[in-house]
C-alpha atoms as a PDB file:
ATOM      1  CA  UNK A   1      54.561 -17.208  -3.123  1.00  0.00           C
ATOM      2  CA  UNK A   2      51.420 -15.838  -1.614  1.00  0.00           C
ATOM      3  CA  UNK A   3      50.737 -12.475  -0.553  1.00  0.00           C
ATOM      4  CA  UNK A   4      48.293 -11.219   2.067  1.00  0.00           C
ATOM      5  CA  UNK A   5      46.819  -7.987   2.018  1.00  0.00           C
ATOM      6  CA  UNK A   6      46.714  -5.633   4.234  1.00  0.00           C
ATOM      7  CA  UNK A   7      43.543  -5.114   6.237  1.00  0.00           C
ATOM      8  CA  UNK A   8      44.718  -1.724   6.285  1.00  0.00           C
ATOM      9  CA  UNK A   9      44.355  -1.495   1.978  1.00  0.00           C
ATOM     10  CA  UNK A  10      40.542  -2.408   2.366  1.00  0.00           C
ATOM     11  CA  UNK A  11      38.148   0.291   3.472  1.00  0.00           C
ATOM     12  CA  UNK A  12      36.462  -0.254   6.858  1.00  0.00           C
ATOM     13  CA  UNK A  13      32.960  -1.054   6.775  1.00  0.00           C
ATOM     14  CA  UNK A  14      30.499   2.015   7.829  1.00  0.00           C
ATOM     15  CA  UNK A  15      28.796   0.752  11.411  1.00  0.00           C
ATOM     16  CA  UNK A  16      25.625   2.907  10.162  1.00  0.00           C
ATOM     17  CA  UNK A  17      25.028   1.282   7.110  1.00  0.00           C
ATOM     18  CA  UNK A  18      24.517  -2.618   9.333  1.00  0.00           C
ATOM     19  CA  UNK A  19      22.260  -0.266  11.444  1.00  0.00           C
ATOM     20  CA  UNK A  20      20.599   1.093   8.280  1.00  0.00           C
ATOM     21  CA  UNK A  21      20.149  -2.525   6.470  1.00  0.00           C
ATOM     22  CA  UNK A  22      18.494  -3.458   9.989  1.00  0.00           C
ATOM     23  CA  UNK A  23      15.858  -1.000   9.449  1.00  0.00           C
ATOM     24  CA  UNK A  24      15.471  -1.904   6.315  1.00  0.00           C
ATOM     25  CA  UNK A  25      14.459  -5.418   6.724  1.00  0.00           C
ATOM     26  CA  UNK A  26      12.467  -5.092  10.258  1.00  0.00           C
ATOM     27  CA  UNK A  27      10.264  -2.259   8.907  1.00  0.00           C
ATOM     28  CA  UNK A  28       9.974  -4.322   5.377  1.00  0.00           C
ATOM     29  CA  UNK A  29       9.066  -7.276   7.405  1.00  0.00           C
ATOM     30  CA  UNK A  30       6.427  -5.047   9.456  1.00  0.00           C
ATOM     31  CA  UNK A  31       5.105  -3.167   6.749  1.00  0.00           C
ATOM     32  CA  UNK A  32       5.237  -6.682   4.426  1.00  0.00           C
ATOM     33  CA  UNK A  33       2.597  -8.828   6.631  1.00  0.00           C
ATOM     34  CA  UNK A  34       0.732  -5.614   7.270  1.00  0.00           C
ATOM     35  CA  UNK A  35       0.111  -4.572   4.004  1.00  0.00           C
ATOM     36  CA  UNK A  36      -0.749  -7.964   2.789  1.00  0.00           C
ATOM     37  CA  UNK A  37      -3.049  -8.769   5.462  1.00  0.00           C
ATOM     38  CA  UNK A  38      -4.866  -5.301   4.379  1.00  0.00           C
ATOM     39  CA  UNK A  39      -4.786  -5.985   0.935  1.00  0.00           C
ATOM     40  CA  UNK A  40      -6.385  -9.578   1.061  1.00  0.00           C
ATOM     41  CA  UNK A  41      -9.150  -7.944   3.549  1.00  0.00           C
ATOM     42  CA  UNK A  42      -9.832  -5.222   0.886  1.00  0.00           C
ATOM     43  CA  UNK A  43      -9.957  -7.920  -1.548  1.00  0.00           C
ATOM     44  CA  UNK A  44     -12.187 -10.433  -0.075  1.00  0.00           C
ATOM     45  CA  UNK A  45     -14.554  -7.659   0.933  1.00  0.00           C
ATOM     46  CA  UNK A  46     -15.007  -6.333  -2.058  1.00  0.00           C
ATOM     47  CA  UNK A  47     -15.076  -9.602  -4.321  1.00  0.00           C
ATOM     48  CA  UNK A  48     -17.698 -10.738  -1.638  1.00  0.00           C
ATOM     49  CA  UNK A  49     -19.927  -7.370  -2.290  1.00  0.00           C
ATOM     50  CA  UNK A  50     -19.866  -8.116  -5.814  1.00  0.00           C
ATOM     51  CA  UNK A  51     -21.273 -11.576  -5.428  1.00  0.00           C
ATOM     52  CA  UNK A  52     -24.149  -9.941  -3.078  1.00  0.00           C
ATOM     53  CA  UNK A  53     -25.167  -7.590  -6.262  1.00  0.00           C
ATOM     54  CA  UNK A  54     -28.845  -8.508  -6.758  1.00  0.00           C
ATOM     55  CA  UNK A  55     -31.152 -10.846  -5.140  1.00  0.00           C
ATOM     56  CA  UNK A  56     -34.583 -12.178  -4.639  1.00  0.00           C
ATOM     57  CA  UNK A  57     -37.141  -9.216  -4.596  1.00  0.00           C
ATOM     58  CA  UNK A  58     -38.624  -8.959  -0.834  1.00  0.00           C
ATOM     59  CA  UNK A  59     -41.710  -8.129  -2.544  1.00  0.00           C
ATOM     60  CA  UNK A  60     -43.414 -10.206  -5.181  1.00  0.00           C
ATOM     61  CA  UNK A  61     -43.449  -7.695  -8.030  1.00  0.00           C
ATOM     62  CA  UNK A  62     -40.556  -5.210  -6.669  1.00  0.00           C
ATOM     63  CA  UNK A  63     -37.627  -4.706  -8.862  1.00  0.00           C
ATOM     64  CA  UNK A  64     -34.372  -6.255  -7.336  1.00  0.00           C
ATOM     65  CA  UNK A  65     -32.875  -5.029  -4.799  1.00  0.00           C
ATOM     66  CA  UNK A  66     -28.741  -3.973  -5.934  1.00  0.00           C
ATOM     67  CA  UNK A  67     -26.336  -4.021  -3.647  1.00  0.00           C
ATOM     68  CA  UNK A  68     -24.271  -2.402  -6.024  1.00  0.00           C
ATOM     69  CA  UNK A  69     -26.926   0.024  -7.840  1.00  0.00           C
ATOM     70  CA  UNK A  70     -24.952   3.470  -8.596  1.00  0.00           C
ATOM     71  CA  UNK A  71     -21.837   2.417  -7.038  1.00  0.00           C
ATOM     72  CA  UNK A  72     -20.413   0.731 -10.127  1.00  0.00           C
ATOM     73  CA  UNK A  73     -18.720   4.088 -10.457  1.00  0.00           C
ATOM     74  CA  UNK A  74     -16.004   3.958  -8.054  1.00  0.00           C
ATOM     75  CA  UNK A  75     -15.523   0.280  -8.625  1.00  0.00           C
ATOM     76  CA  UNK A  76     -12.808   0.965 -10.949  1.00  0.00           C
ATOM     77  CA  UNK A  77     -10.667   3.278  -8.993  1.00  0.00           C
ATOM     78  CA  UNK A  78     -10.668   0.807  -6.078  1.00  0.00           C
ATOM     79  CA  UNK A  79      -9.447  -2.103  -8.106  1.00  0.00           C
ATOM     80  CA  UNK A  80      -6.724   0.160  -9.232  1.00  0.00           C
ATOM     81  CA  UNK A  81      -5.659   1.366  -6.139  1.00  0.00           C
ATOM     82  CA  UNK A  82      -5.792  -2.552  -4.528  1.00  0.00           C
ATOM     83  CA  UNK A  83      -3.661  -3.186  -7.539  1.00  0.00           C
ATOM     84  CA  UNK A  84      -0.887  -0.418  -6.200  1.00  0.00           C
ATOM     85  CA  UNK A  85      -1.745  -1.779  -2.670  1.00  0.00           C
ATOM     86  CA  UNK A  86      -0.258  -5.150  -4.258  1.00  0.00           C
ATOM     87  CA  UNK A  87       2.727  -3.231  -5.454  1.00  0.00           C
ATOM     88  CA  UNK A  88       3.209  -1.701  -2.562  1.00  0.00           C
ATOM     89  CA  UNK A  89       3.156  -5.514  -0.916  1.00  0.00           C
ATOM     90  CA  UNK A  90       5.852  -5.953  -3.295  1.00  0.00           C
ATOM     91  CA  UNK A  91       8.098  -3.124  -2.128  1.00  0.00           C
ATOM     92  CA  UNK A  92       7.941  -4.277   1.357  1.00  0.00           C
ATOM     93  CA  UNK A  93       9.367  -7.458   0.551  1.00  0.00           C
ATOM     94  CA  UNK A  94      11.976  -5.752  -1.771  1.00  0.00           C
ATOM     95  CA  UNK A  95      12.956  -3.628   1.534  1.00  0.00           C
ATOM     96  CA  UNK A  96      13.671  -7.242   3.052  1.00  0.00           C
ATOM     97  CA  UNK A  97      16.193  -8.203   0.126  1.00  0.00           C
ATOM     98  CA  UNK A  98      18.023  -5.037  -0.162  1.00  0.00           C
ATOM     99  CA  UNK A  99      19.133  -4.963   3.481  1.00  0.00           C
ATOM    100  CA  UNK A 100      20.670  -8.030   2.605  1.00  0.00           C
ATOM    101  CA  UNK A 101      23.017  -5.992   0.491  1.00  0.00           C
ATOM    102  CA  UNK A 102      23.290  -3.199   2.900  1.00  0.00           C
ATOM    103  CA  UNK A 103      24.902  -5.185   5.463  1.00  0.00           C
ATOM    104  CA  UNK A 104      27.879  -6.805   3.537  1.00  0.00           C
ATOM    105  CA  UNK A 105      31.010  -6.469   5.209  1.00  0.00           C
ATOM    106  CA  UNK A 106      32.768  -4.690   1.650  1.00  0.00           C
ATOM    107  CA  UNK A 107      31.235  -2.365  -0.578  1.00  0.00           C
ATOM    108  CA  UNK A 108      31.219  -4.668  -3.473  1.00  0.00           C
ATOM    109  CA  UNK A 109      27.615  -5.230  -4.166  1.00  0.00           C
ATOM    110  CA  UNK A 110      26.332  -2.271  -1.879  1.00  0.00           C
ATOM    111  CA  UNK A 111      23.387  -0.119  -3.408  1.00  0.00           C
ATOM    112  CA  UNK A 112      24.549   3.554  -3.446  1.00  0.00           C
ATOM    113  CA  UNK A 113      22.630   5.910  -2.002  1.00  0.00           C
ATOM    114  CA  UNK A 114      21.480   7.076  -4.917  1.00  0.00           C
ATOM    115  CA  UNK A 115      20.100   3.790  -5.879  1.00  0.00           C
ATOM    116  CA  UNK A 116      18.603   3.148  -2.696  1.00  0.00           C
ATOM    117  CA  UNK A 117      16.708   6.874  -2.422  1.00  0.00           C
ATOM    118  CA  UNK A 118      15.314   5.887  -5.989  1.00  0.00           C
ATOM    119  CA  UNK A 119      13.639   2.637  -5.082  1.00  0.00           C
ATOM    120  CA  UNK A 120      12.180   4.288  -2.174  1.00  0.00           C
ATOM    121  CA  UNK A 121      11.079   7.234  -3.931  1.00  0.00           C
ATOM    122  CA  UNK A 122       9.208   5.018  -6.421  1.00  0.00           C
ATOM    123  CA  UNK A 123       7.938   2.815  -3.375  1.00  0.00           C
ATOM    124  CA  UNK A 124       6.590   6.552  -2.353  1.00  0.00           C
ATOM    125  CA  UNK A 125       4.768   6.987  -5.882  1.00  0.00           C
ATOM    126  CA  UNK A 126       3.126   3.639  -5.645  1.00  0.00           C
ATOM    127  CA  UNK A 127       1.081   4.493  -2.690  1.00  0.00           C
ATOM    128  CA  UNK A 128       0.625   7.807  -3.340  1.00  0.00           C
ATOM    129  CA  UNK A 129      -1.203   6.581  -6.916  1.00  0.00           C
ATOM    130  CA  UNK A 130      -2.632   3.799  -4.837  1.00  0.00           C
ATOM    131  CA  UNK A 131      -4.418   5.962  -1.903  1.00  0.00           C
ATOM    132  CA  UNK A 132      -5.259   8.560  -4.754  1.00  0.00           C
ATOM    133  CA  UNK A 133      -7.731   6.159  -6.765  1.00  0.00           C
ATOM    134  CA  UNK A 134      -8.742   4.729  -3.342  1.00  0.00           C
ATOM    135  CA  UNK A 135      -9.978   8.191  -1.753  1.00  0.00           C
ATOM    136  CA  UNK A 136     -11.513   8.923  -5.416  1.00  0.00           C
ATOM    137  CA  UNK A 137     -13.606   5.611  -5.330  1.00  0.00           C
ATOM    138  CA  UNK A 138     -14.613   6.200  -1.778  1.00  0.00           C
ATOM    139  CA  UNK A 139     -15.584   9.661  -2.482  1.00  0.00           C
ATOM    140  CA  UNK A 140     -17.939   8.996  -5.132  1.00  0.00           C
ATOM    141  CA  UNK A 141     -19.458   6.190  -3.624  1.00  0.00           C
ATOM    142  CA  UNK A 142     -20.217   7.916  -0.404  1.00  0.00           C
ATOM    143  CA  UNK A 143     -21.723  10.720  -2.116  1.00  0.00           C
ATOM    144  CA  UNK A 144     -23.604   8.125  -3.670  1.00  0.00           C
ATOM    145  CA  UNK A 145     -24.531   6.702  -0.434  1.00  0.00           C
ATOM    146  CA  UNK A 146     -25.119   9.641   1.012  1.00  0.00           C
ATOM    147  CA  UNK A 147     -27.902  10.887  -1.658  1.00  0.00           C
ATOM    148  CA  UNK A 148     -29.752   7.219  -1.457  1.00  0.00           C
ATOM    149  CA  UNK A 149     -29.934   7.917   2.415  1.00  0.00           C
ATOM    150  CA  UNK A 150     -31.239  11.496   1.560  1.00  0.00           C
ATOM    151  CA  UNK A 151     -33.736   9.233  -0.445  1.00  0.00           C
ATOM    152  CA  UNK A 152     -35.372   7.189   2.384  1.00  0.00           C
ATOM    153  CA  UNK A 153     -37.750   9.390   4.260  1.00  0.00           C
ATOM    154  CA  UNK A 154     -40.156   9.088   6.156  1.00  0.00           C
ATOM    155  CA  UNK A 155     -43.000   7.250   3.987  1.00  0.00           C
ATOM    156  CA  UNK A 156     -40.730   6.331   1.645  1.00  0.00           C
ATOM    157  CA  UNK A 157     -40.605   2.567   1.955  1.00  0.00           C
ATOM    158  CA  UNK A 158     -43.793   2.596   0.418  1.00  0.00           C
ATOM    159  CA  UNK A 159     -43.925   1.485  -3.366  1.00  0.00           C
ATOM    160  CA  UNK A 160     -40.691   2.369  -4.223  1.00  0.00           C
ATOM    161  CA  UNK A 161     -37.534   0.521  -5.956  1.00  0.00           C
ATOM    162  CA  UNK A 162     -35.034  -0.886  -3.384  1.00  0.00           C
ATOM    163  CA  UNK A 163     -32.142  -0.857  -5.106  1.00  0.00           C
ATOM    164  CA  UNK A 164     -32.547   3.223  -3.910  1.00  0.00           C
ATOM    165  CA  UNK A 165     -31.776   1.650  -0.468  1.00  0.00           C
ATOM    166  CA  UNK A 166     -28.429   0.984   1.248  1.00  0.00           C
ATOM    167  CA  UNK A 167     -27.694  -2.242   1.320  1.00  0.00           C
ATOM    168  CA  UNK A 168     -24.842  -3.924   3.214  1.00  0.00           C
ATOM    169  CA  UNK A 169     -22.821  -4.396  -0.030  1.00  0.00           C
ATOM    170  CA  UNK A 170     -22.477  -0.850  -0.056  1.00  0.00           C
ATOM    171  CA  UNK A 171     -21.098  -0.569   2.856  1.00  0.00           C
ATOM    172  CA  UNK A 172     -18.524  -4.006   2.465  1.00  0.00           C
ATOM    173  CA  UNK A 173     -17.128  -1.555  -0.725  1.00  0.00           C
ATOM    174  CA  UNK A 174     -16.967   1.266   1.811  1.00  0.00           C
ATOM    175  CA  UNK A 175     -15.216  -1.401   4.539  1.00  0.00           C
ATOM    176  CA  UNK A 176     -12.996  -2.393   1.642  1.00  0.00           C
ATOM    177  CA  UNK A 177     -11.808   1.108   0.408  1.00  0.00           C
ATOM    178  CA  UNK A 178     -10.701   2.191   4.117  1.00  0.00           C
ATOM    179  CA  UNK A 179      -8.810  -1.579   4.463  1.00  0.00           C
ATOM    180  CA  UNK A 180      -6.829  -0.323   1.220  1.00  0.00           C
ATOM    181  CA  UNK A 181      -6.554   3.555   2.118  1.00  0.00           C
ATOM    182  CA  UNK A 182      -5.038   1.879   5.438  1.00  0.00           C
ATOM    183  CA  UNK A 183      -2.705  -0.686   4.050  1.00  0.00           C
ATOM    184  CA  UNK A 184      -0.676   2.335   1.669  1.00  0.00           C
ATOM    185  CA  UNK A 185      -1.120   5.037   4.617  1.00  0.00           C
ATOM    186  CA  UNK A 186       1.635   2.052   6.211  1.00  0.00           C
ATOM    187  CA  UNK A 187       3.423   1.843   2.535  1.00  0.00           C
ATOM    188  CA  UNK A 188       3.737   5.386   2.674  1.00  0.00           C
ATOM    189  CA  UNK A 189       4.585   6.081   6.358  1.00  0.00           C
ATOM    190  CA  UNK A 190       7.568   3.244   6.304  1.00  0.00           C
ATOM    191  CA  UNK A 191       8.887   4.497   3.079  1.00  0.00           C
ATOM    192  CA  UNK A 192       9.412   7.690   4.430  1.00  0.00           C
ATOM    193  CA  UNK A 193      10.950   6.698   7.388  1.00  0.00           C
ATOM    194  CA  UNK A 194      13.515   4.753   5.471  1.00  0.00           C
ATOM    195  CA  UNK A 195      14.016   7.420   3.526  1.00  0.00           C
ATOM    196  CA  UNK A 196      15.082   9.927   6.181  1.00  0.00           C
ATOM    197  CA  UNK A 197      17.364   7.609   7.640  1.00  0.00           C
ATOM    198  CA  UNK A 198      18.791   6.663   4.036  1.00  0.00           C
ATOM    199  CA  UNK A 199      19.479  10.077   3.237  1.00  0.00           C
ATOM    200  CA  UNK A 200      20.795  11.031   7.071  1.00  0.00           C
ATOM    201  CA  UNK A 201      23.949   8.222   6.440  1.00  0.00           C
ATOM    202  CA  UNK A 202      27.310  10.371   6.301  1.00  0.00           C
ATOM    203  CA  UNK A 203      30.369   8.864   6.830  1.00  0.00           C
ATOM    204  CA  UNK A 204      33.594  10.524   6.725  1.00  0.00           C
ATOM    205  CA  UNK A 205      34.931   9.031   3.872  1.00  0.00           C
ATOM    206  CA  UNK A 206      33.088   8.553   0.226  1.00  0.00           C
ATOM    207  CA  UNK A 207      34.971   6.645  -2.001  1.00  0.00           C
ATOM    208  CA  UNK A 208      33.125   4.797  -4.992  1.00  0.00           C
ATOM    209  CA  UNK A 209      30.605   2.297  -3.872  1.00  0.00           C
ATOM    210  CA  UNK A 210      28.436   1.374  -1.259  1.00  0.00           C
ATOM    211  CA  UNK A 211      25.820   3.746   0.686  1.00  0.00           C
ATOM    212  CA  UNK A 212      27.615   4.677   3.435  1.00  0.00           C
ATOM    213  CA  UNK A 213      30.598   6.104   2.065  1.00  0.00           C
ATOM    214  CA  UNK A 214      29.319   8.891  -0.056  1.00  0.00           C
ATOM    215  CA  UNK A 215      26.771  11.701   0.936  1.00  0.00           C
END
């Protein structure tokens, strides 16, 4: 003999929480192909101003001009925050999968919201690491920049070493360092929204489980 249970034994499932796993995965899908289309620009740019470091001389006898002269400086914190940018890619994507588990019609296998503020918060930490090492790189290579332009008065493209001029491989790391200060300002403007509207689910009841049933 079979017995059915009652719909009435099983707790109803919280409308807010499909609304909430909604959110999640349109605003991971945005912030997903937004992020990664930033990241790849930042990427390309600056892989393409390190292959335009050095060149022919434009004068026989003239040292080199370097694309990259001084600005090796700030190299390092850009590749490190492109690197978060990446992670941040990740998170996106991760945003996609977990509203999978958001909407399920029982709270078996529902994040709490515990869980849920966690991964965001750590989402949050990512780009704010990520656009820290980015502004540092871009601030030391514009002052860089901004003391070879200082350099090039008036006379002073007479007899002296180009790699004191800006060239446009400067300005492709510049180009790159704003595509990756861009791509985690989205990171860290879509985490936050999902986190307000994580923390703003409250139900009326809380038993033991899923998201929406416990403040």
């Amino acid at each position: 003999m079979t017995t059915t249970k009652n719909p009435i034994d099983s707790p109803p499932f919280f409308p807010g929480l499909r609304i909430l796993g909604y959110q999640f995965k349109l605003i991971g899908w945005i912030g997903f192909w937004l992020k990664l289309v930033l990241a790849i620009a930042a990427i390309v740019i600056v892989l393409f101003a390190s292959a335009t470091l050095g060149g022919r001389p434009a004068v026989p006898g003239q040292p080199v001009p370097t694309a990259g002269a001084g600005v090796g400086i700030g190299i390092p914190f850009l590749i490190g925050g492109v690197v978060c940018l990446g992670i941040s890619v990740y998170w996106s994507f991760f945003y996609t999968r977990l509203s999978r588990r958001l909407v399920k019609p029982t709270p078996k296998g529902q994040p709490s919201k515990a869980e849920t503020t966690n991964w965001i918060r750590a989402a949050l930490i990512t780009d704010l690491i990520g656009m820290l090492l980015m502004v540092i790189g871009a601030e030391s290579i514009g002052g860089i920049l901004f003391s070879k332009a200082l350099s090039q008065g008036v006379g002073s493209f007479i007899n002296i070493d180009p790699s004191r001029f800006i060239q446009p491989g400067d300005l492709l790391v510049i180009l790159g360092s704003i595509h990756g200060i861009a791509g985690l300002f989205i990171g860290l403007s879509t985490s936050l929204w999902l986190l307000q509207q994580t923390v703003m689910q409250k139900p009326p009841t809380a038993p033991d489980g899923a998201i929406g049933r416990h403040d």
